[in-house]
N, C-alpha and C. Protein backbone atom coordinates (compact mmCIF):
# COMPACT_ATOMS: atom_id res chain seq x y z
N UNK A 1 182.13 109.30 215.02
CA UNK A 1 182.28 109.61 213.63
C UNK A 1 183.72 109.96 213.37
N UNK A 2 184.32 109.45 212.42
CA UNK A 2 185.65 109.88 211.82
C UNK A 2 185.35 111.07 210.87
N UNK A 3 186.23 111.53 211.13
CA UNK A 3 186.55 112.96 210.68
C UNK A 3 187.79 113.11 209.59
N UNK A 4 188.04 113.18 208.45
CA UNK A 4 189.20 112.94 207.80
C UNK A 4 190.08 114.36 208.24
N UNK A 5 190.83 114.43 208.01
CA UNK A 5 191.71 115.71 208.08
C UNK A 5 191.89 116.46 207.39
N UNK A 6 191.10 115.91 205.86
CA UNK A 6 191.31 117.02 204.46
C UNK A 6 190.25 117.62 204.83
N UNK A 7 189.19 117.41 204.94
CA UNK A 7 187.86 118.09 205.36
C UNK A 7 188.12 119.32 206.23
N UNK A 8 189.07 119.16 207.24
CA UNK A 8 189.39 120.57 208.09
C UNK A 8 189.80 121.48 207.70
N UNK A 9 191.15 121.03 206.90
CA UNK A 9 191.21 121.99 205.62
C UNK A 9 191.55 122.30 204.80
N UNK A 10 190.86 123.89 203.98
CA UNK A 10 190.70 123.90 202.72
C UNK A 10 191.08 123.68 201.76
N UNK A 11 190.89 123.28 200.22
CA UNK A 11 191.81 122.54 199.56
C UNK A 11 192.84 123.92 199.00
N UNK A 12 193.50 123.88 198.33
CA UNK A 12 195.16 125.37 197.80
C UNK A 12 193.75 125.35 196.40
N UNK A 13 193.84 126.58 196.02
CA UNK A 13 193.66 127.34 194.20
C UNK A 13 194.66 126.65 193.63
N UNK A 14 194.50 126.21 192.37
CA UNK A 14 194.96 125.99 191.08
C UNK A 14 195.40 127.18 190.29
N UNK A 15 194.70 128.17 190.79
CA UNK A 15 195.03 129.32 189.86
C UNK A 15 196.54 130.28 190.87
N UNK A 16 196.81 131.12 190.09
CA UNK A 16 198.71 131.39 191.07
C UNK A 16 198.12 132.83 191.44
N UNK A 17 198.66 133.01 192.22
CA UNK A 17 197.96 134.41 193.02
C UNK A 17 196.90 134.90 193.06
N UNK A 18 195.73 133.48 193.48
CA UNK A 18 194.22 133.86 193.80
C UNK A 18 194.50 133.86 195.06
N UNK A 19 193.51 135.07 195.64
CA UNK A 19 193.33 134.83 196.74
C UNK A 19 191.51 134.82 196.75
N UNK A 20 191.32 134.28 198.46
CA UNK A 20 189.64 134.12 198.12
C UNK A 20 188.83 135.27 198.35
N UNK A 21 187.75 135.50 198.03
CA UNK A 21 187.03 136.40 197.76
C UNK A 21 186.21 137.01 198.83
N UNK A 22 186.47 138.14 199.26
CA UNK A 22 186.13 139.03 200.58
C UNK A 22 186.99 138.27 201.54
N UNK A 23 188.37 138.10 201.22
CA UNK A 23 189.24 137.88 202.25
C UNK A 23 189.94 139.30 203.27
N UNK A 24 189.10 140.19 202.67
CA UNK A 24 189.70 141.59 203.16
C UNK A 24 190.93 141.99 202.81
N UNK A 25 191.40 141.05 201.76
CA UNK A 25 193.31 141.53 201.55
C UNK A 25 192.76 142.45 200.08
N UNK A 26 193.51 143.74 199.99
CA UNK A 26 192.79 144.80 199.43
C UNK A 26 193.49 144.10 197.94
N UNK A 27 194.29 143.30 197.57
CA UNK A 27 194.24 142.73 196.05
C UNK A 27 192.99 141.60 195.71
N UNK A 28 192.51 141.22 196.64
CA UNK A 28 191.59 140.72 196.43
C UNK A 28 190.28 141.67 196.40
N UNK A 29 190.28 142.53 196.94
CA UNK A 29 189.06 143.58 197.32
C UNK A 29 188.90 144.73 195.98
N UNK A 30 190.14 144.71 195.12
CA UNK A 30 190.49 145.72 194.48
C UNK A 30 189.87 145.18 192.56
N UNK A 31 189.96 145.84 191.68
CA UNK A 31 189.89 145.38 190.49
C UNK A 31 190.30 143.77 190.15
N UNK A 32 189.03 143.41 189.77
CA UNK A 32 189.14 142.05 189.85
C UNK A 32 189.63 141.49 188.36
N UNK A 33 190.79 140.65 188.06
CA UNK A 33 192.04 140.20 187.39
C UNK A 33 190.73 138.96 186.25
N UNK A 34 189.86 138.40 186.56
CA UNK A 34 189.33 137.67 185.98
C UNK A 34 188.30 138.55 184.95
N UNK A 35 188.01 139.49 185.52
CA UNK A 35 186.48 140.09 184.44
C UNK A 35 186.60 140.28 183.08
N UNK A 36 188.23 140.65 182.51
CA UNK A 36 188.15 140.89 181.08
C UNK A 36 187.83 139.81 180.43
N UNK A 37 188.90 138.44 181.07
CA UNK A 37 188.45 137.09 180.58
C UNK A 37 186.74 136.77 180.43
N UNK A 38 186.18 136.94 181.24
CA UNK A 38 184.82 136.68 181.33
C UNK A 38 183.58 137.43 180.68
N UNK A 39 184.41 138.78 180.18
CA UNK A 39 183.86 139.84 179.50
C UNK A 39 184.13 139.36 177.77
N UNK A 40 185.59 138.72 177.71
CA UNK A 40 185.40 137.91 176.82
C UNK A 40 184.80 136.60 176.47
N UNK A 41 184.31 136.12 177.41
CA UNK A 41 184.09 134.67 177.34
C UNK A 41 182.62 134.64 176.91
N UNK A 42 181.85 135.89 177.53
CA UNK A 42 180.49 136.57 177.41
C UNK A 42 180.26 137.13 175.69
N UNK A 43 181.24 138.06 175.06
CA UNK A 43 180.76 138.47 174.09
C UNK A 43 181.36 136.94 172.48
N UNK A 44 181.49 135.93 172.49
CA UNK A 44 182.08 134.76 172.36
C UNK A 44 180.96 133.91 172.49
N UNK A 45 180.35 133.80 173.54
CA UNK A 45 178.54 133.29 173.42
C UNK A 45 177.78 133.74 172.69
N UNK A 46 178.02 135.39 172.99
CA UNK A 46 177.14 136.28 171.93
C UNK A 46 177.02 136.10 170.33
N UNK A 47 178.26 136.01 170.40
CA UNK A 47 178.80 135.67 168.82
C UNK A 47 178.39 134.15 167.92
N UNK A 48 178.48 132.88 168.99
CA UNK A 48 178.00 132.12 168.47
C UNK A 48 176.74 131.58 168.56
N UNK A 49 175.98 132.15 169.56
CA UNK A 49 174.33 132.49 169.13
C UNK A 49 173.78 133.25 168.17
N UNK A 50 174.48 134.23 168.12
CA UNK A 50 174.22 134.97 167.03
C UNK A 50 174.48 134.56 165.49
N UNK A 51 175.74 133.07 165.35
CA UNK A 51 176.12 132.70 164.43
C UNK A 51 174.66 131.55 164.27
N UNK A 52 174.80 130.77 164.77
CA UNK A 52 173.97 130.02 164.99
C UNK A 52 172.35 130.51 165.05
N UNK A 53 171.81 131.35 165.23
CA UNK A 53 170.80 131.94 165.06
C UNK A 53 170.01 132.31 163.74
N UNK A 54 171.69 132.73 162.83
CA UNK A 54 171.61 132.85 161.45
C UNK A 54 171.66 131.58 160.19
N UNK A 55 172.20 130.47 161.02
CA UNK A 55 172.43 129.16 160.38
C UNK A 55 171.06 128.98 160.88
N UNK A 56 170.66 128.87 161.62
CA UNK A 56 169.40 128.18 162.00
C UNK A 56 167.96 128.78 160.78
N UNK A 57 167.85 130.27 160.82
CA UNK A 57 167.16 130.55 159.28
C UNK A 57 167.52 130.45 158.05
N UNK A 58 169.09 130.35 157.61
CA UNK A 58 169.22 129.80 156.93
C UNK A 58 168.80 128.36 156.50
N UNK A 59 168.94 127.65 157.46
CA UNK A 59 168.11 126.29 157.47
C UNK A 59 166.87 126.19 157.46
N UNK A 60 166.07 126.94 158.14
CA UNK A 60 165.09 127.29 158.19
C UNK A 60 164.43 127.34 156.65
N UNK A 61 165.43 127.93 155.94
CA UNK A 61 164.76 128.27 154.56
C UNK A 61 164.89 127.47 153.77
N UNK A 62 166.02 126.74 153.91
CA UNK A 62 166.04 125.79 152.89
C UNK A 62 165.57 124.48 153.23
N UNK A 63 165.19 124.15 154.30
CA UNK A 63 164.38 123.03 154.95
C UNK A 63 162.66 123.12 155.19
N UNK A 64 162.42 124.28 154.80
CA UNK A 64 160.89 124.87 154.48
C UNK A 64 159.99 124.24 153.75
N UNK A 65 160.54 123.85 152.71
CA UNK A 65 160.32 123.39 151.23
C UNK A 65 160.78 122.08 150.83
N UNK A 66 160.89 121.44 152.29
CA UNK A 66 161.13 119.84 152.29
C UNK A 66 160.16 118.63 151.96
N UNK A 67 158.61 119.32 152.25
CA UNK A 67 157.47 118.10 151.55
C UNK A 67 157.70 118.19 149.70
N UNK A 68 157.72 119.74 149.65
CA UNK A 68 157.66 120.00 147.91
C UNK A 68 158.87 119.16 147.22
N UNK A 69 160.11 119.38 148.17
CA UNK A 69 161.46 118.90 147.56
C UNK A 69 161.63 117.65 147.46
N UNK A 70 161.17 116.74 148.22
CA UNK A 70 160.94 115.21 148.41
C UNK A 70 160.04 114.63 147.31
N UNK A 71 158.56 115.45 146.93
CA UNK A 71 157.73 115.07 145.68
C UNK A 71 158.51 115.62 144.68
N UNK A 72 159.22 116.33 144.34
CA UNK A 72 160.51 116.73 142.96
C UNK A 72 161.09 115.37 143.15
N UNK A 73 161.45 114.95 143.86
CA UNK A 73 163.24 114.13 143.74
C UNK A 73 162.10 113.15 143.50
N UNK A 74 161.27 112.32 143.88
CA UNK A 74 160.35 111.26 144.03
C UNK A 74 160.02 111.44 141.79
N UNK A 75 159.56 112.12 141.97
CA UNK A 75 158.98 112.35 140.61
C UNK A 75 160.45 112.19 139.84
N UNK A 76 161.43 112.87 139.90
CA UNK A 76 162.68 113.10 139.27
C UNK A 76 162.85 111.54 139.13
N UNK A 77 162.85 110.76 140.16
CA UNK A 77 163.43 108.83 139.96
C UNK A 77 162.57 108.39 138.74
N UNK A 78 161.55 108.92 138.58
CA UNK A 78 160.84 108.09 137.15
C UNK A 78 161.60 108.09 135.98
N UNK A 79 162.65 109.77 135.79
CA UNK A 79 163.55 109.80 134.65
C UNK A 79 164.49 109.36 135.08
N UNK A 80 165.59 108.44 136.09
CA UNK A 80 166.63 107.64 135.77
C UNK A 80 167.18 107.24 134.89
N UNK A 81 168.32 107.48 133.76
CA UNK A 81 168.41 106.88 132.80
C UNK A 81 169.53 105.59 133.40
N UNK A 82 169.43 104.60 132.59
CA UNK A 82 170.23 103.52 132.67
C UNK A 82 171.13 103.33 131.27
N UNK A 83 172.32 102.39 131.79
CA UNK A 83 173.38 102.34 130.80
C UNK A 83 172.44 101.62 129.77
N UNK A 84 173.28 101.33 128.74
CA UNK A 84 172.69 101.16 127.21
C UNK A 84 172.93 98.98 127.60
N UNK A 85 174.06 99.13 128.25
CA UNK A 85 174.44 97.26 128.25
C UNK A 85 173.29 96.78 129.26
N UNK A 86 172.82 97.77 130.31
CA UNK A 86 172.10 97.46 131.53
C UNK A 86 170.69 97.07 130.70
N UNK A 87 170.59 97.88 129.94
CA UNK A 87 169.35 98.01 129.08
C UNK A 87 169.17 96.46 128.05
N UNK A 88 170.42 96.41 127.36
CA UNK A 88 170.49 95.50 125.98
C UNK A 88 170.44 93.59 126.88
N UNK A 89 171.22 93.94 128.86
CA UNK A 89 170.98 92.80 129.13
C UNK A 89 169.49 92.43 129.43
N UNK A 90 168.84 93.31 129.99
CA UNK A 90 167.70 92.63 130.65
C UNK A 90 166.89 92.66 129.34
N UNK A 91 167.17 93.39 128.12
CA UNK A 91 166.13 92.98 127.41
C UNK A 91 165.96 91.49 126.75
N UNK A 92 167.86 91.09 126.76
CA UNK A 92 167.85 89.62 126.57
C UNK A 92 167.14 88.73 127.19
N UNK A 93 167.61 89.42 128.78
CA UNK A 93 166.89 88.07 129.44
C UNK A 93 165.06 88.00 129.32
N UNK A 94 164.92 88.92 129.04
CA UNK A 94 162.85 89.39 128.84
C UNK A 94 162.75 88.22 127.91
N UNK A 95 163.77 88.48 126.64
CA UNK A 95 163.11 87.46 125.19
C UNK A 95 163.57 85.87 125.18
N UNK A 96 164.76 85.75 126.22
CA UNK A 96 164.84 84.66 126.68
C UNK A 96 163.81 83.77 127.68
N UNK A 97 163.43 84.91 128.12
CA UNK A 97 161.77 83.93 129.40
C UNK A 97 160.83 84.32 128.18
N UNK A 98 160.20 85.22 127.86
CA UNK A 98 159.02 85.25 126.56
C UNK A 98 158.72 84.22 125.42
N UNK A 99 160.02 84.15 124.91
CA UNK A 99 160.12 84.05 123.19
C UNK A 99 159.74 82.29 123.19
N UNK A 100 160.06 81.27 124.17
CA UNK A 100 159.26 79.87 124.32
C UNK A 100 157.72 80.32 124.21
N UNK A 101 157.76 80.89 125.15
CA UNK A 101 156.06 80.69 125.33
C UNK A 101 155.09 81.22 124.18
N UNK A 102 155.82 82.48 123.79
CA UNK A 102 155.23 83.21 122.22
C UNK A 102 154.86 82.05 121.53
N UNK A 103 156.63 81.75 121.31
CA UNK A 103 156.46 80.59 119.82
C UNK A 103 155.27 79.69 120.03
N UNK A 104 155.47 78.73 121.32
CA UNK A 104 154.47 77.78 121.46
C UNK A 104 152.84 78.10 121.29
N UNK A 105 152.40 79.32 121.83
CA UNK A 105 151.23 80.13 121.23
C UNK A 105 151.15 80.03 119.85
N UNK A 106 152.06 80.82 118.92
CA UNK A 106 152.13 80.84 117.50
C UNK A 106 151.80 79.46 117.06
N UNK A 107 152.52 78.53 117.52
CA UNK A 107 152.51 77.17 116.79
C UNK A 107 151.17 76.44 117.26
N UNK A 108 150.47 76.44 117.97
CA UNK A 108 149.01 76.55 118.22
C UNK A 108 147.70 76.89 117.55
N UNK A 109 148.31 78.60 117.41
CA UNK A 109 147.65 79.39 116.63
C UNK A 109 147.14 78.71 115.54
N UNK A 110 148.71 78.22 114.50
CA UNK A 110 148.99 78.12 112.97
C UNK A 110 148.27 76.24 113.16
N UNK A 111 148.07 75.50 113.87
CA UNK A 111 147.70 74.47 113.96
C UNK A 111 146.10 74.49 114.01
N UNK A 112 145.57 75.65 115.02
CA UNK A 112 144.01 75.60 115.01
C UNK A 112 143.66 76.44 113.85
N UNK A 113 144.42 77.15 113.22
CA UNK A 113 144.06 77.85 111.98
C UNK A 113 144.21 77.03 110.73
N UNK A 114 144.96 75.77 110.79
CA UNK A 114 144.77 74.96 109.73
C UNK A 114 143.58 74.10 109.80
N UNK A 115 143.37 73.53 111.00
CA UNK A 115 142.15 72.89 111.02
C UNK A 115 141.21 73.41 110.73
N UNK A 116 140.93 74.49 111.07
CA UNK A 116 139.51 75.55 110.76
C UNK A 116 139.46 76.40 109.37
N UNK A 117 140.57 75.80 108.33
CA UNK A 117 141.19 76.11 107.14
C UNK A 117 140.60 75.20 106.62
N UNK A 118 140.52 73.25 107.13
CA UNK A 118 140.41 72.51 105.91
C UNK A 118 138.70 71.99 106.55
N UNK A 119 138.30 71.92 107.66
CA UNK A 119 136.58 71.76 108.05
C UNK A 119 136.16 73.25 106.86
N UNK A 120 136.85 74.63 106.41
CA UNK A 120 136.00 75.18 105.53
C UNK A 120 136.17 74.70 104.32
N UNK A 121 137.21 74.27 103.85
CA UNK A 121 136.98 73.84 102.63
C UNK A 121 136.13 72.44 102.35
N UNK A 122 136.17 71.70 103.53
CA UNK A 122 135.07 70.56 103.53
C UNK A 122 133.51 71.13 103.33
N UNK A 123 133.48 72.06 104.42
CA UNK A 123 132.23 72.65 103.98
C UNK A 123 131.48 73.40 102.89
N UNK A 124 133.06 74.01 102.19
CA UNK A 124 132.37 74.04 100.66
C UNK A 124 131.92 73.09 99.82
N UNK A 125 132.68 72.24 99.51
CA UNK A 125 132.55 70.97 98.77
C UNK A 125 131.34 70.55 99.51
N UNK A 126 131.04 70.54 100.37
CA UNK A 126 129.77 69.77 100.75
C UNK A 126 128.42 70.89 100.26
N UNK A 127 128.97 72.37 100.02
CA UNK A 127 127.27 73.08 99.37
C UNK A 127 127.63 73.17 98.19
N UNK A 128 128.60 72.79 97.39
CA UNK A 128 128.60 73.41 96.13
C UNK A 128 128.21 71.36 95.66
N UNK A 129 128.13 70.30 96.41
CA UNK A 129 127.94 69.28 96.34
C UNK A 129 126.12 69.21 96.26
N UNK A 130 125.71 70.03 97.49
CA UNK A 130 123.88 69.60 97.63
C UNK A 130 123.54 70.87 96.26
N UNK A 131 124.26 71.84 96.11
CA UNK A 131 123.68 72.68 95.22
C UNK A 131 123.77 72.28 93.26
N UNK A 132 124.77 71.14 93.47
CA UNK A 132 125.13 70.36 92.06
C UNK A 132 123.86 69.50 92.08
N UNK A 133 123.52 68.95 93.16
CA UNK A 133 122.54 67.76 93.03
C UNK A 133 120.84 68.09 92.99
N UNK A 134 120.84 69.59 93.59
CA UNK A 134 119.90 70.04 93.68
C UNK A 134 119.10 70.32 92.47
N UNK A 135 120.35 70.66 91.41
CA UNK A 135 119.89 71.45 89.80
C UNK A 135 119.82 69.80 88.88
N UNK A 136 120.24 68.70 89.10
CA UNK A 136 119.78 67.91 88.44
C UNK A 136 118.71 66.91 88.93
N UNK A 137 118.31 66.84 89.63
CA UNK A 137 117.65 66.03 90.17
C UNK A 137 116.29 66.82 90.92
N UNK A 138 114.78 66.09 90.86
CA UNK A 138 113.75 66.57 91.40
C UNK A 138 114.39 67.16 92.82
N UNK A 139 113.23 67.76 92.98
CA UNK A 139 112.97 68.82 94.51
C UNK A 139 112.72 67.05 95.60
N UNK A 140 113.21 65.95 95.78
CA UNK A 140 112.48 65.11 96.74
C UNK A 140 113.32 65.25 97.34
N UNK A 141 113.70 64.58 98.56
CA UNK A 141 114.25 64.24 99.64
C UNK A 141 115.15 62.83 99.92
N UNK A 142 116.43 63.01 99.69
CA UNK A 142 117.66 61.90 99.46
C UNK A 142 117.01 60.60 100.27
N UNK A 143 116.63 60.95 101.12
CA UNK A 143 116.22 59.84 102.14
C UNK A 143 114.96 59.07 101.74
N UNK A 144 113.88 60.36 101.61
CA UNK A 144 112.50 59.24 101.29
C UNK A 144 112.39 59.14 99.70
N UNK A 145 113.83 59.21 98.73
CA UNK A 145 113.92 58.98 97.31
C UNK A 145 113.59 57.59 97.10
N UNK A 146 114.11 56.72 97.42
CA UNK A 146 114.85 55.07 97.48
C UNK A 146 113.40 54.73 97.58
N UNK A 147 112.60 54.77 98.65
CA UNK A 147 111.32 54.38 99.12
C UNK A 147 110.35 54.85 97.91
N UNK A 148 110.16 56.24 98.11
CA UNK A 148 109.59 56.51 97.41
C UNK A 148 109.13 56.80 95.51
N UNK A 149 110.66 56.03 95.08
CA UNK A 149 110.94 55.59 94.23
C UNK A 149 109.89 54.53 93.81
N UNK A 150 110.20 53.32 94.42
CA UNK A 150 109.44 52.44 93.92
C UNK A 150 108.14 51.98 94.25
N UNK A 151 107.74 52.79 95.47
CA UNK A 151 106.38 53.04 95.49
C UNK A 151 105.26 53.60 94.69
N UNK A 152 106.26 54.56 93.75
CA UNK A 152 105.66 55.59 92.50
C UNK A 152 105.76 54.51 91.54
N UNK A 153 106.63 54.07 91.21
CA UNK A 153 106.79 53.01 90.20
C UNK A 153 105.62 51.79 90.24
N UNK A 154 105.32 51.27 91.17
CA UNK A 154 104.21 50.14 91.70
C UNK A 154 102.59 50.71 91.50
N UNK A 155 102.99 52.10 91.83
CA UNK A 155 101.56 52.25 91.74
C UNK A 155 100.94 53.21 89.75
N UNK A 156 102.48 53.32 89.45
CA UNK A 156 102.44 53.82 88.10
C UNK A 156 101.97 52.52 87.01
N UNK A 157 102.49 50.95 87.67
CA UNK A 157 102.22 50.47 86.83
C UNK A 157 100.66 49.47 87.22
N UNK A 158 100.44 49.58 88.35
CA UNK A 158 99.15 49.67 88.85
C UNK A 158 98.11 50.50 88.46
N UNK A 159 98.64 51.77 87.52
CA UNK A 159 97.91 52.83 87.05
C UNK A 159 98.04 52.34 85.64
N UNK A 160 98.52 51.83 85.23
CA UNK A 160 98.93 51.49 83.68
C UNK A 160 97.73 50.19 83.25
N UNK A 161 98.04 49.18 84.90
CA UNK A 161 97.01 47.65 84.50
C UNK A 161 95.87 48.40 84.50
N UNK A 162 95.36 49.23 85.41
CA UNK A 162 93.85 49.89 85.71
C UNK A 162 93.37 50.48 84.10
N UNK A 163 94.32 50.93 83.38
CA UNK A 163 93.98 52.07 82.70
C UNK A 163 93.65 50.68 81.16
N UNK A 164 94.76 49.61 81.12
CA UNK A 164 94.05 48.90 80.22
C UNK A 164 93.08 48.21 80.49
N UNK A 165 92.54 48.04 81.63
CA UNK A 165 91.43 47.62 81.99
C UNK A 165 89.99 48.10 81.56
N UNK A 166 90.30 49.79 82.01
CA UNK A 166 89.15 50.34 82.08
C UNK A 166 89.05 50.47 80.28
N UNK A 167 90.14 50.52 79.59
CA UNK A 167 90.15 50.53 78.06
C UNK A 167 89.33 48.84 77.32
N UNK A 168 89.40 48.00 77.80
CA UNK A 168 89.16 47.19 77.39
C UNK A 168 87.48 46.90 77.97
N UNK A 169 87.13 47.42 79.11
CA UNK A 169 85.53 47.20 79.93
C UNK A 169 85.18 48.51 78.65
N UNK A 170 85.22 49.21 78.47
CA UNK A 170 84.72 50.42 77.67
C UNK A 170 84.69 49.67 76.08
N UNK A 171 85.65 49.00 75.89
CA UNK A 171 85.02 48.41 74.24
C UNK A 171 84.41 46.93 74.40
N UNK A 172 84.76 46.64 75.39
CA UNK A 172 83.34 45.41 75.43
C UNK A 172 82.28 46.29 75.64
N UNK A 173 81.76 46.91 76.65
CA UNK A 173 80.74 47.93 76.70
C UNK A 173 79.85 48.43 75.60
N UNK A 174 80.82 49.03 74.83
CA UNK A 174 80.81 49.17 72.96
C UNK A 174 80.38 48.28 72.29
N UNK A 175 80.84 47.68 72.08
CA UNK A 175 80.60 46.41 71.73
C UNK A 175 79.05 45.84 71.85
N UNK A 176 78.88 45.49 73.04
CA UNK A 176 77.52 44.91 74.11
C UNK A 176 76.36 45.89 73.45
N UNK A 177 76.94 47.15 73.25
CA UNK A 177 75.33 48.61 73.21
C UNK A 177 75.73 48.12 71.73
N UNK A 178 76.72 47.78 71.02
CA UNK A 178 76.35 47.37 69.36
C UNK A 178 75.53 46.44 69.24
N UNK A 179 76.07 45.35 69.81
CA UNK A 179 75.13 44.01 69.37
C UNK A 179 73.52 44.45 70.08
N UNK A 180 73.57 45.30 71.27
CA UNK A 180 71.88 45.22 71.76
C UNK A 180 71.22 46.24 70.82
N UNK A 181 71.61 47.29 70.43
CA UNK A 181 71.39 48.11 69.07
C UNK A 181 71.11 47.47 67.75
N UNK A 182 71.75 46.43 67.56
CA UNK A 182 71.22 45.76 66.12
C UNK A 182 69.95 44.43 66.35
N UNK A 183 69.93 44.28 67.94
CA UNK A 183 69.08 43.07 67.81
C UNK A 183 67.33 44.38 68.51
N UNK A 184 67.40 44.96 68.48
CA UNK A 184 66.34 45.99 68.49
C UNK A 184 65.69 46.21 67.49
């Protein structure tokens, strides 16, 4: 095994008139030159634990109230106000995509509302038409009129031949009971 030579020995202090500790040399044995430092270095921890201890409840307190504070700010974004141009653009662009499709609705509208404007006025004219024809003309039926027209007529004058018939058998009749009356 190699053995380096620094290893044998010890490395020199960095610090200037250390000597090592229980070397028996009575400045080393005597009031030790480092403790105030370390007595300071100690109350310096103290201090910033103690600082830090107090930041930490401070935080504590104001980080407590972080679900509540998050539903505030959450709720608070609903009142955002926006600039007045931010506002006046997008409302352009709204009536620029809308205002086709409105109109074309409207013009629809005003098209099925004319048609259903002039089928009513057809449909008046057509009752104030059956109700004109109704007051001059019998209670019959337009359809079986034509037919039944001249069927009434045929048999009216069929009622007319019958009726001089039966007028003329009745004074021969007359007649017949005269002459058999005088030859009695």
């Amino acid at each position: 095994m190699d053995y380096r030579r620094s290893s044998v020995y010890p490395r020199h202090s960095i610090f200037p008139g250390a000597t090592g500790i229980g070397s028996g040399s009575k400045e080393a044995d005597g009031p030790r030159p480092y403790l105030p430092h370390l007595e300071a270095c100690i109350n310096a921890t103290n201090q910033s634990t103690n600082t830090l201890k107090a930041l930490l409840e401070d935080f504590k307190d104001g980080t407590g109230d972080l679900p509540r504070l998050t539903k505030v700010l959450e709720n608070n974004r609903l009142f955002v106000l926006i600039n007045e141009d931010v506002l006046r653009k997008y409302k352009a662009q709204l009536v620029e995509e809308i205002e086709p499709q409105v109109s074309e609705l409207i013009s629809k509208a005003e098209k099925s509302l004319g048609v259903l404007e002039r089928r009513e006025a057809q449909l008046q004219k057509k009752v104030e038409a059956q109700q004109n024809e109704g007051s001059t003309k019998p209670a019959i039926p337009v359809a079986a009129n034509k037919g039944e027209e001249r069927r009434l007529k045929l048999m009216a004058a069929r009622r007319d031949r019958l009726m001089k018939e039966l007028k003329a058998l009745e004074e021969e009749v007359e007649s017949l009971g005269a002459h058999l009356g005088e030859g009695l």
